[in-house]
C-alpha atoms as a PDB file:
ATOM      1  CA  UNK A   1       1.348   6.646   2.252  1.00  0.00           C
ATOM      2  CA  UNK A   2      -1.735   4.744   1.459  1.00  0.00           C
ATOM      3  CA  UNK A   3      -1.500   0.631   1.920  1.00  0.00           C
ATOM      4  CA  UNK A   4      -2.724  -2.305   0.346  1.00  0.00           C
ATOM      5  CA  UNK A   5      -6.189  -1.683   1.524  1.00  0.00           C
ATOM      6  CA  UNK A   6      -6.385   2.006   0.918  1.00  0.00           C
ATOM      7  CA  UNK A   7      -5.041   1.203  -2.319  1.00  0.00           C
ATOM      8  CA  UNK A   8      -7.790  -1.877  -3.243  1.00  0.00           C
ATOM      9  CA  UNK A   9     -10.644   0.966  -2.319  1.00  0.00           C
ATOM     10  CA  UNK A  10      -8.873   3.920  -4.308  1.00  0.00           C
ATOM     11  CA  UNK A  11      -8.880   1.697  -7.256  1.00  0.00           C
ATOM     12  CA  UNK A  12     -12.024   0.526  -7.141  1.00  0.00           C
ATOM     13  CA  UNK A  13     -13.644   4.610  -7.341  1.00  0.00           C
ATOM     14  CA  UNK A  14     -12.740   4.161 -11.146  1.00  0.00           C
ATOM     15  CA  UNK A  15     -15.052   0.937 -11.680  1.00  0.00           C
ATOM     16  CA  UNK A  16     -17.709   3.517 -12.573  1.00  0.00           C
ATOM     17  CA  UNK A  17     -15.852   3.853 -15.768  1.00  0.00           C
ATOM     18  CA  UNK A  18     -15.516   0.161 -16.934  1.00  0.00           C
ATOM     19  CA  UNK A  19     -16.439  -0.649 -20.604  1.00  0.00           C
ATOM     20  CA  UNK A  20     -16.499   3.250 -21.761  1.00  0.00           C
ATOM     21  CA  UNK A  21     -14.504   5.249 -23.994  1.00  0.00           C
ATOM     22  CA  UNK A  22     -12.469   7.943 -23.311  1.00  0.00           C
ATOM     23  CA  UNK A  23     -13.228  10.761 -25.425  1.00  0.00           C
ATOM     24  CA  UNK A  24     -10.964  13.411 -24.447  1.00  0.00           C
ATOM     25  CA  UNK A  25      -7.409  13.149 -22.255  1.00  0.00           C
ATOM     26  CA  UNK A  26      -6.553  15.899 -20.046  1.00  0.00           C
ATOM     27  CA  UNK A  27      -2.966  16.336 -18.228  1.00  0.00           C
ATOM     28  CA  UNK A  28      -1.407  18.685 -15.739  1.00  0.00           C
ATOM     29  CA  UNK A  29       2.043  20.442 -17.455  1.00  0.00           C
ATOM     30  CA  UNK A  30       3.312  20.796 -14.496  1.00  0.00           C
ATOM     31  CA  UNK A  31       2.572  17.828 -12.608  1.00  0.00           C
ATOM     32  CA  UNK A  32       6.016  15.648 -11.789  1.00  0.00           C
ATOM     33  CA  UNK A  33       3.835  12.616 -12.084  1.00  0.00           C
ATOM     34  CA  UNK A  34       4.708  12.150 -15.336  1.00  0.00           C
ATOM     35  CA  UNK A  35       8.323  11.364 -14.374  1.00  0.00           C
ATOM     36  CA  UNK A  36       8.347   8.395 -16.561  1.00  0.00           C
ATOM     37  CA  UNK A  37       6.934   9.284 -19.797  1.00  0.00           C
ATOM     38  CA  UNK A  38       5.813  12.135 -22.076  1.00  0.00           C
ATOM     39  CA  UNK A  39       2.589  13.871 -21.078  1.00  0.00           C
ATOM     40  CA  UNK A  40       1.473  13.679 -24.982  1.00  0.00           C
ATOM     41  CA  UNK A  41       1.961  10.191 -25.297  1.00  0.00           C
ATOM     42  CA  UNK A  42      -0.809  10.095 -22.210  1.00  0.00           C
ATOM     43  CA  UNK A  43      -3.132  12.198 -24.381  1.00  0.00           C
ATOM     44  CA  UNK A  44      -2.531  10.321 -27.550  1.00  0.00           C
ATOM     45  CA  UNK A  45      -2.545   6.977 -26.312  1.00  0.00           C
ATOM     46  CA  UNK A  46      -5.587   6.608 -24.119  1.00  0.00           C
ATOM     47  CA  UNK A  47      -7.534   8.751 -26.189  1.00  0.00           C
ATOM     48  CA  UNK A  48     -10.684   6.711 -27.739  1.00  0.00           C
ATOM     49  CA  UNK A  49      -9.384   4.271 -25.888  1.00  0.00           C
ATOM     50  CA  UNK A  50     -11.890   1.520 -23.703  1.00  0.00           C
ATOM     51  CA  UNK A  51     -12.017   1.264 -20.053  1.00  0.00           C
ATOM     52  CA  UNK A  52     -11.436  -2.594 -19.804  1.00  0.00           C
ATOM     53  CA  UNK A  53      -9.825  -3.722 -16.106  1.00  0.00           C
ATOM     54  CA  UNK A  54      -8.340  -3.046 -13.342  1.00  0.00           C
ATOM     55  CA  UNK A  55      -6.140  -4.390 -10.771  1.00  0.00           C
ATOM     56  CA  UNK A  56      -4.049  -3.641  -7.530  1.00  0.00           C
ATOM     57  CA  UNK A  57      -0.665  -5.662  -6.246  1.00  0.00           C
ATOM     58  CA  UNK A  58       0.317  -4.221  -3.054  1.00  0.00           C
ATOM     59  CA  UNK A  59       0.885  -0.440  -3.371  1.00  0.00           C
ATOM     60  CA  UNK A  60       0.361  -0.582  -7.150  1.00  0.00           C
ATOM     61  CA  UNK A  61      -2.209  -0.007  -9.496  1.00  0.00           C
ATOM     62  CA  UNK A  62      -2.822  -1.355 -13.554  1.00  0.00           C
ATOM     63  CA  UNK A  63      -5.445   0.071 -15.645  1.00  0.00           C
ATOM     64  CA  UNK A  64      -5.989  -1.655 -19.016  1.00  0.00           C
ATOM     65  CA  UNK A  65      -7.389  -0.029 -21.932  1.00  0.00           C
ATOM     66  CA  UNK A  66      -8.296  -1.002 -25.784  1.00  0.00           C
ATOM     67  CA  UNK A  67      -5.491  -2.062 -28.073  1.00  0.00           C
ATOM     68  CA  UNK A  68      -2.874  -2.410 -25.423  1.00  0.00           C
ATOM     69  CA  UNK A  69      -2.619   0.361 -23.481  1.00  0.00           C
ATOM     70  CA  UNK A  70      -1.795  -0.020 -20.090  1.00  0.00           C
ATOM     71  CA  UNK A  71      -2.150   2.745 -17.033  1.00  0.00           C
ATOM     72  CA  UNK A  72       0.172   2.278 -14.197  1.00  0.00           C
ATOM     73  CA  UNK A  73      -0.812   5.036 -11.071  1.00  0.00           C
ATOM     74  CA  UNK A  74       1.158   4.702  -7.498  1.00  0.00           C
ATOM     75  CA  UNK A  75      -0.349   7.426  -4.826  1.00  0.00           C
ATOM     76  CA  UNK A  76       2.376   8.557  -3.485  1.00  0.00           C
ATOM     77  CA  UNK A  77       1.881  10.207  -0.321  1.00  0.00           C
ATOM     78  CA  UNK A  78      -1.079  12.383  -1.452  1.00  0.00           C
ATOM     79  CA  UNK A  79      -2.447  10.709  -4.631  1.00  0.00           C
ATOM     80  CA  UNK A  80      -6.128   9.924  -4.592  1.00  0.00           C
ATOM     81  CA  UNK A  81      -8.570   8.720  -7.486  1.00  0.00           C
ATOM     82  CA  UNK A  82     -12.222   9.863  -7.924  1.00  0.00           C
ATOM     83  CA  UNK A  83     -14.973  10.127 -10.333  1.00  0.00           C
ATOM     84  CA  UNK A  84     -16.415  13.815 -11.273  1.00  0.00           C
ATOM     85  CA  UNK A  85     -19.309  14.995 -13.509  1.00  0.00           C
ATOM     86  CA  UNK A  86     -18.607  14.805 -17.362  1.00  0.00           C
ATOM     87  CA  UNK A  87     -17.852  18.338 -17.682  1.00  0.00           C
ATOM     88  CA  UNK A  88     -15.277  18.538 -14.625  1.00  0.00           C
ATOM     89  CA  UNK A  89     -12.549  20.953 -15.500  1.00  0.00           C
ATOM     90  CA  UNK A  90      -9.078  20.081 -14.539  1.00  0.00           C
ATOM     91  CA  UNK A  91      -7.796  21.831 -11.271  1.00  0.00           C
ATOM     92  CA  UNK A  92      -4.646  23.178  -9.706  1.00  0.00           C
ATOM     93  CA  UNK A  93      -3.571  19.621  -7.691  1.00  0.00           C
ATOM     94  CA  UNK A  94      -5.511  17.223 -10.667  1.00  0.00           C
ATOM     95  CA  UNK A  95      -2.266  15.170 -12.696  1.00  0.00           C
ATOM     96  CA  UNK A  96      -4.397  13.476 -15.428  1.00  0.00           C
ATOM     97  CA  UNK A  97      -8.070  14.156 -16.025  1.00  0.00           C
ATOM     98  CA  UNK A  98      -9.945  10.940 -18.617  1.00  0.00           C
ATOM     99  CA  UNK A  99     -12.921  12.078 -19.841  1.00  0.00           C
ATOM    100  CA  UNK A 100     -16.135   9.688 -20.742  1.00  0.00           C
ATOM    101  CA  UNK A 101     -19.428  10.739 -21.797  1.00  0.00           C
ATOM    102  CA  UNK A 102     -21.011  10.073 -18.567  1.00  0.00           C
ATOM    103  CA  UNK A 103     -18.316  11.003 -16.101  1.00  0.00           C
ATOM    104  CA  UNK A 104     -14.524  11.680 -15.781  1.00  0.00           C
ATOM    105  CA  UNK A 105     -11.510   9.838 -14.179  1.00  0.00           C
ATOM    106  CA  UNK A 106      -9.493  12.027 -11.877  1.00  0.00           C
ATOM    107  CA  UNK A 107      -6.087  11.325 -10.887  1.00  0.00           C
ATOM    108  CA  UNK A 108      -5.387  13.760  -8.074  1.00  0.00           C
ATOM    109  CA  UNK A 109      -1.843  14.795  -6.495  1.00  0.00           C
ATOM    110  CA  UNK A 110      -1.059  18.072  -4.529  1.00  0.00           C
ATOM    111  CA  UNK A 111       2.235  17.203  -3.424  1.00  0.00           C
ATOM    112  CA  UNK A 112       3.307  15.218  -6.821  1.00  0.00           C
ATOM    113  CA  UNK A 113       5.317  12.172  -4.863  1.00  0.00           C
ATOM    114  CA  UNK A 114       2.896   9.551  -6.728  1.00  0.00           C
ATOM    115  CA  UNK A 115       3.791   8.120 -10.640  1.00  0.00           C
ATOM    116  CA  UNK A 116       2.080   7.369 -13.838  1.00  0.00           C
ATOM    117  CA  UNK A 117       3.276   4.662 -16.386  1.00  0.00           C
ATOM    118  CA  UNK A 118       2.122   4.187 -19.814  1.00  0.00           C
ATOM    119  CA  UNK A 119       2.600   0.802 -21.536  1.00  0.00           C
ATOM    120  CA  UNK A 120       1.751   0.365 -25.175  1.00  0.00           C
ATOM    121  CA  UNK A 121       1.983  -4.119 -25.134  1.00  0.00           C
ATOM    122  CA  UNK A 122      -0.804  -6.939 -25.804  1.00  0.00           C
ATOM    123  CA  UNK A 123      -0.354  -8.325 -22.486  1.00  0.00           C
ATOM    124  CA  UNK A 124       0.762  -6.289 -18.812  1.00  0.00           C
ATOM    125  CA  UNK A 125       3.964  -4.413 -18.873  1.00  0.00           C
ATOM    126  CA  UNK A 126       6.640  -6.472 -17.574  1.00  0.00           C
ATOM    127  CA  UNK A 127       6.903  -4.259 -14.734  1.00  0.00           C
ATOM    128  CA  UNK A 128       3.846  -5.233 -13.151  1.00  0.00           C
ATOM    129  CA  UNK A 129       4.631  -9.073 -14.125  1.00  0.00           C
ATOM    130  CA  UNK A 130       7.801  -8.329 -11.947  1.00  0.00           C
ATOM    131  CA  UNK A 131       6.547  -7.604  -8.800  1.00  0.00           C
ATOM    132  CA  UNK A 132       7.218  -9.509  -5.806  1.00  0.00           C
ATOM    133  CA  UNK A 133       4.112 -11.996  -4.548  1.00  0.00           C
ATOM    134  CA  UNK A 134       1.517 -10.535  -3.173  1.00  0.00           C
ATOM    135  CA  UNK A 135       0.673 -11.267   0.399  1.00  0.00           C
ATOM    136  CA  UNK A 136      -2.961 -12.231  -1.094  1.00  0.00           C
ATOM    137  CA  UNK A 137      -0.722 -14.313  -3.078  1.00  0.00           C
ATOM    138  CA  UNK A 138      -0.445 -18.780  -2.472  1.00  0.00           C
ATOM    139  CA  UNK A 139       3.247 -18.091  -3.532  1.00  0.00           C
ATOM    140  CA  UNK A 140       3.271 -15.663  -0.158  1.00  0.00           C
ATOM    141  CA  UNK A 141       3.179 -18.698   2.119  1.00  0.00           C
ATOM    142  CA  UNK A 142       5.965 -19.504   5.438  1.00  0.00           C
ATOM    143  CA  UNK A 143       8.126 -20.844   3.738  1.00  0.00           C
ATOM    144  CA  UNK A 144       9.057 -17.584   1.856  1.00  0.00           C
ATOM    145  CA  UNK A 145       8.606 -15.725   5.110  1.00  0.00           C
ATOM    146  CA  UNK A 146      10.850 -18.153   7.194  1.00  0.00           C
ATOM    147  CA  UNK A 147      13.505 -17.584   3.930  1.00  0.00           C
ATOM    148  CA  UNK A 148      13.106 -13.600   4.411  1.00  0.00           C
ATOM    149  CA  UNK A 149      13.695 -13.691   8.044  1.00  0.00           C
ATOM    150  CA  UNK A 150      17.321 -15.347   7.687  1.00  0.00           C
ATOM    151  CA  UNK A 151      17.805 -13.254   4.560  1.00  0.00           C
ATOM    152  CA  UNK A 152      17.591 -10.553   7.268  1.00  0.00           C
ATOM    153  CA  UNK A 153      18.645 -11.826  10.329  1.00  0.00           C
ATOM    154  CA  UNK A 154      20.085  -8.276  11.558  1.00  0.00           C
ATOM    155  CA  UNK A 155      17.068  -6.197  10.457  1.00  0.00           C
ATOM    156  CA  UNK A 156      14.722  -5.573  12.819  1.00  0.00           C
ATOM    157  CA  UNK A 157      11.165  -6.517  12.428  1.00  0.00           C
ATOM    158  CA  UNK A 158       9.710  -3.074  11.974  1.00  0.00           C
ATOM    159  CA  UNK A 159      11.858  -2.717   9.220  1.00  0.00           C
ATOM    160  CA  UNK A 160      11.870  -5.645   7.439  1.00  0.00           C
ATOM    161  CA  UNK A 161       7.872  -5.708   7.559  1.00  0.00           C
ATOM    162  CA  UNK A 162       7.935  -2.171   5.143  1.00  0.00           C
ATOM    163  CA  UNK A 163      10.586  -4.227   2.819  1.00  0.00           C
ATOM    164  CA  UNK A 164       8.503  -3.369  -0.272  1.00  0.00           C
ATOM    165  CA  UNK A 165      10.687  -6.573  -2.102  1.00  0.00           C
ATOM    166  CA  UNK A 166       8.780  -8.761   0.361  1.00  0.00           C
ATOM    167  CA  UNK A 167       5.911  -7.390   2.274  1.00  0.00           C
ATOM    168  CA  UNK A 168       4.018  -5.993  -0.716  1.00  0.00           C
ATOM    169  CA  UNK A 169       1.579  -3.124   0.517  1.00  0.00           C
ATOM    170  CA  UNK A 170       2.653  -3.527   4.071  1.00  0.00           C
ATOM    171  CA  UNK A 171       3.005  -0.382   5.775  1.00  0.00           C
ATOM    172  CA  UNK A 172       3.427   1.908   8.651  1.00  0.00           C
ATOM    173  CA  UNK A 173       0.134   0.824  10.467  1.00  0.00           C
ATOM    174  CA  UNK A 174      -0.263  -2.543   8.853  1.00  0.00           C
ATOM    175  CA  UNK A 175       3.164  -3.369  10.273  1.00  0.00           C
ATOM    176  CA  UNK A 176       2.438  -2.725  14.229  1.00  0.00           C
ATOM    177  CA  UNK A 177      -1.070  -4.145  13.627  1.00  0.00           C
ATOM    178  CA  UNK A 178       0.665  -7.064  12.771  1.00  0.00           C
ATOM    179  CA  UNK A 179       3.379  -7.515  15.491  1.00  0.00           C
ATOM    180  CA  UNK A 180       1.227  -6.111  18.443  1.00  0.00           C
ATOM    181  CA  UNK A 181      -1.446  -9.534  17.690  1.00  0.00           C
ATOM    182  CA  UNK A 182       2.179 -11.393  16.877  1.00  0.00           C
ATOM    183  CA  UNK A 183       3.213  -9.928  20.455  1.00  0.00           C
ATOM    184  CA  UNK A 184       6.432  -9.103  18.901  1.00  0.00           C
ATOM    185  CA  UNK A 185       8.484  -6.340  19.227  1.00  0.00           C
ATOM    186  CA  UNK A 186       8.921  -3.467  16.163  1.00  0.00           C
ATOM    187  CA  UNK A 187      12.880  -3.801  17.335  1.00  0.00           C
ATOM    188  CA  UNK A 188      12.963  -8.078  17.355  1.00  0.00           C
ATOM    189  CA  UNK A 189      15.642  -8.661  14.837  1.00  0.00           C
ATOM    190  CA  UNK A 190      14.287 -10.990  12.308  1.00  0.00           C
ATOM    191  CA  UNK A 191      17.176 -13.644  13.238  1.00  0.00           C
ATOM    192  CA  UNK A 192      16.132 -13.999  16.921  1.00  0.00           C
ATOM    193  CA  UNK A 193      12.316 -15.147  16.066  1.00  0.00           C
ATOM    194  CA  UNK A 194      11.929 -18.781  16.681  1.00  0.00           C
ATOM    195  CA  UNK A 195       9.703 -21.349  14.904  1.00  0.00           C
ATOM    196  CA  UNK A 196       6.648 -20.588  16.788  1.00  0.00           C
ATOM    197  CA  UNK A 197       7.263 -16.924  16.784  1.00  0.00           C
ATOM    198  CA  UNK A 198       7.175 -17.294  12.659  1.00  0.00           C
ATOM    199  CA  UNK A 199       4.469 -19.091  12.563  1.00  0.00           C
ATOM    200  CA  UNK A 200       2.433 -16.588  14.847  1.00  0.00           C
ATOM    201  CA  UNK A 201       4.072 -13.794  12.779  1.00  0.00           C
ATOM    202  CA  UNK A 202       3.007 -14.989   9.129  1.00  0.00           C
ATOM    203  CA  UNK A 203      -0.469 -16.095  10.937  1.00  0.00           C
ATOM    204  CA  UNK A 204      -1.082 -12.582  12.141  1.00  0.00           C
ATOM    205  CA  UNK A 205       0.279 -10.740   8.267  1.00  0.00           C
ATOM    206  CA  UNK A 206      -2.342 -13.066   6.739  1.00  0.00           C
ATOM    207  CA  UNK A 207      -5.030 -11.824   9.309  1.00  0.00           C
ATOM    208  CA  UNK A 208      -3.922  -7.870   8.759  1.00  0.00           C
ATOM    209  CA  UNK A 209      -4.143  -8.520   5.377  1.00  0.00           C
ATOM    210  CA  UNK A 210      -7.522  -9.842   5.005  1.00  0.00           C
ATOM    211  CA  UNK A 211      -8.928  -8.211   8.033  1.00  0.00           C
ATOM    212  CA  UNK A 212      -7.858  -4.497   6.067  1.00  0.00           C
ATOM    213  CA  UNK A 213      -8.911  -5.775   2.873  1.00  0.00           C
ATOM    214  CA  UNK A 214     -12.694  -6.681   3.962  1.00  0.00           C
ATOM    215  CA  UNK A 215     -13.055  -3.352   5.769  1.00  0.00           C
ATOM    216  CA  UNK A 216     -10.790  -0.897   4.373  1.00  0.00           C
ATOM    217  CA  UNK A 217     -10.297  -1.896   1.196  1.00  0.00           C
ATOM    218  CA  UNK A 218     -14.368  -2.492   1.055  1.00  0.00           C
ATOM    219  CA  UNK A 219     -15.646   0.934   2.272  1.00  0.00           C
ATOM    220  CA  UNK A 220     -12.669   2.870   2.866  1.00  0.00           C
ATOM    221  CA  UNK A 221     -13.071   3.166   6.366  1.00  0.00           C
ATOM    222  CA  UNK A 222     -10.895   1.966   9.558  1.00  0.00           C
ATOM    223  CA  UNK A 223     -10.472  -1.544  10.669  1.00  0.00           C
ATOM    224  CA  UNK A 224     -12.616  -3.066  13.086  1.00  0.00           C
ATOM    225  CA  UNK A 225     -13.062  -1.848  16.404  1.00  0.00           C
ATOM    226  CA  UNK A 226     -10.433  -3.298  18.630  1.00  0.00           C
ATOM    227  CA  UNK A 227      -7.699  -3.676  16.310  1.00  0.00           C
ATOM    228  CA  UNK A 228      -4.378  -1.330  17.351  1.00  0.00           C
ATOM    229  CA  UNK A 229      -4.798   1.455  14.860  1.00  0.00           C
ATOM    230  CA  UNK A 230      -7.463   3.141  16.848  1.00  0.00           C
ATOM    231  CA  UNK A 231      -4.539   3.852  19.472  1.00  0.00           C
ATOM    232  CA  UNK A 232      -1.625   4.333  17.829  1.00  0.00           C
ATOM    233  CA  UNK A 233      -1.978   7.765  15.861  1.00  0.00           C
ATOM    234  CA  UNK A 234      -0.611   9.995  19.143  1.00  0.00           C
ATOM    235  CA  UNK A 235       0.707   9.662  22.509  1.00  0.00           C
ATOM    236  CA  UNK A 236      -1.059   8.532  25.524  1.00  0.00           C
ATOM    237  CA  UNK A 237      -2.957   5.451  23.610  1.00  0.00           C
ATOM    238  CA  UNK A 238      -4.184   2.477  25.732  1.00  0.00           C
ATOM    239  CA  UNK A 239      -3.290  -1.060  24.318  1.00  0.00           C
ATOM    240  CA  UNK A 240      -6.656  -2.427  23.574  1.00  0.00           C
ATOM    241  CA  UNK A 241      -5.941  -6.009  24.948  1.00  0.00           C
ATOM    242  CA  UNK A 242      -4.153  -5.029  28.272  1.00  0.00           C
ATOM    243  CA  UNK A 243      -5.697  -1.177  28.788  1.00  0.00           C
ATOM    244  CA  UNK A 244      -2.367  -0.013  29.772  1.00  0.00           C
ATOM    245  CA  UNK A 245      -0.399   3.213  27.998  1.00  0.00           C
ATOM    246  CA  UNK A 246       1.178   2.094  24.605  1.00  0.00           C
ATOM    247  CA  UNK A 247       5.366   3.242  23.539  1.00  0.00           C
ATOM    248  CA  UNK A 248       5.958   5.402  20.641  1.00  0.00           C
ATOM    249  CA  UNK A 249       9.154   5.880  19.739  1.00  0.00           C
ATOM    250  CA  UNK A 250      11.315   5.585  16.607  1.00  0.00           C
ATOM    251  CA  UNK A 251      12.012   1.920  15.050  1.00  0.00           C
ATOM    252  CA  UNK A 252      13.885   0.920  12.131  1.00  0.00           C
ATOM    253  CA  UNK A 253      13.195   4.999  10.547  1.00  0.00           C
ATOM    254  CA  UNK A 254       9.263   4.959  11.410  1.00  0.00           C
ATOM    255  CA  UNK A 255       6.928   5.939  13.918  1.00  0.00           C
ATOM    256  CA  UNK A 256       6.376   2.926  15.753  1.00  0.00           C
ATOM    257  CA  UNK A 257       3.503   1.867  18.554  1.00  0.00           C
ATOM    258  CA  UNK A 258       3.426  -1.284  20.361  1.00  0.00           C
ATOM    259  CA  UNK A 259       2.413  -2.485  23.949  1.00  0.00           C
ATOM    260  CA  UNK A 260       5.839  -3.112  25.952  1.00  0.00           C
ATOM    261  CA  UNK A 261       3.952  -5.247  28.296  1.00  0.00           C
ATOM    262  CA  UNK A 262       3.013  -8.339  25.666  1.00  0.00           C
ATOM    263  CA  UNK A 263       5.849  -6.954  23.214  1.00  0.00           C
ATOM    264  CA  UNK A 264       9.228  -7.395  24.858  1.00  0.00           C
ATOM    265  CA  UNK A 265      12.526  -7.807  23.297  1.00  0.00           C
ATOM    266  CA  UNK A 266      14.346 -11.058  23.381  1.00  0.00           C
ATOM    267  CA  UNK A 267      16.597 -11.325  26.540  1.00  0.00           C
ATOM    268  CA  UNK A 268      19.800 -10.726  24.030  1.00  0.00           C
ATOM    269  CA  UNK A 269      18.776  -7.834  22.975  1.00  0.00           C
ATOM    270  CA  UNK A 270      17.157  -5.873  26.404  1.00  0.00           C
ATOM    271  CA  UNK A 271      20.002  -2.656  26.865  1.00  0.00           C
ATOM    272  CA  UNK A 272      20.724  -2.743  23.293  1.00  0.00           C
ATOM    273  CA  UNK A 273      19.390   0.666  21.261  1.00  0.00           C
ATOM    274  CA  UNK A 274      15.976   0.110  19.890  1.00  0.00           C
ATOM    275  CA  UNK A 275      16.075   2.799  17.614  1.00  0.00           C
ATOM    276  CA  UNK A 276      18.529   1.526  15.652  1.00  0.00           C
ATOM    277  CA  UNK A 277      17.236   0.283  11.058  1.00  0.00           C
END
């Protein structure tokens, strides 16, 4: 599932369309998308309708148009935005098609796990005023980490770190990115990491987070070169601090990758199952 950065890039395809009116509103009948409204309020509401902003919190995404009308996409596992010629005809996987007179907003989803919201309100839908901070966010700061950890104390980290209600846009890769710099391991319960530990910990998020967002949420590329994600996708990686073969094994639900050698479990937990949410 794309994460915050994939999501900040995705979003960004439709700036092409900013300030133009939609002239004609095209949806998919059989798209599950649409889970949470009526297709032909879609076509009625954003039709002749501005292009006016955009924004992303975490795996989220708000459109605004004209007179109050508010587009909320999530990807899903196989959503994906783009921007096609005026006269692009709607295809078999496309879930909403928005048509200006120099190009045409595509919302794209074969396998139909993303969702699209329509608001009709003067200011954003309370469900996007709802959402937990933002890791980009001053309200995202140690103390509310340090206040999540006890919260949890029995999760373990791996787990905790793709706790949408906390770690907004934090996922699968972003979440051993983070704990291989923290040198912490994906099965650490949150309760057993001391002060310094935390401090490394929400040091390291911060760096993930800003790290992703000036190269993958810029270009839609990878991270820099060195960073963990370059080794983790299949077995036999080589940790790229220490050179030596990475572990893969099942954490908390997930596919996890770390480097046992700089990640080891606290002494209290070595013997315990590590496979256990």
């Amino acid at each position: 599932m794309p994460e915050l950065a994939e999501v900040a890039y995705a979003s960004s395809l439709w700036k092409k369309g900013l300030r133009q009116r939609v002239v004609q509103v095209l949806t998919n009948e059989k798209s599950r998308v649409y889970r949470e409204g009526n297709q032909a309020d879609f076509r009625n509401e954003l039709y002749r309708k501005t292009f006016s902003k955009l924004a992303t919190h975490g795996k989220q995404m708000l459109f605004g148009f004209s007179q109050g009308r508010w587009l909320g996409v999530h990807l899903g596992m196989t959503g994906s935005l783009s921007v096609e010629a005026s006269d692009y005809q709607i295809s078999k996987h496309d879930a909403l098609l928005l048509r200006q007179n120099k190009q045409t907003l595509v919302f794209r989803d074969p396998r139909q796990f993303g969702r699209l919201r329509l608001e009709v309100i003067k200011t954003e839908p309370d469900w996007w005023k709802n959402l937990p901070p933002s890791m980009t966010d001053v309200r995202f700061d140690p103390n509310f980490l340090a206040h999540t950890l006890k919260k949890h104390a029995k999760r373990p980290l791996k787990a905790l770190l793709l706790d949408q209600r906390y770690f907004q846009g934090m996922g699968n890769w972003m979440a051993d990115e983070v704990l291989w710099r923290a040198k912490l391991h994906p099965a650490h319960l949150a309760g057993k990491v001391n002060r310094s530990q935390a401090k490394r910990l929400f040091d390291e998020i911060i760096f993930v987070v800003r790290g992703a967002m000036d190269s993958v949420g810029t270009h839609g590329g990878d991270p820099p070169r060195g960073w963990l994600f370059h080794a983790r996708w299949k077995d036999g990686g080589l940790c790229p601090k220490t050179q030596k073969p990475l572990s893969r094994e099942q954490v908390g639900g997930r596919t996890s990758c770390w480097c046992p050698f700089i990640q080891r479990l606290p002494s209290t937990q070595r013997g315990e199952s590590n496979s256990k949410a």
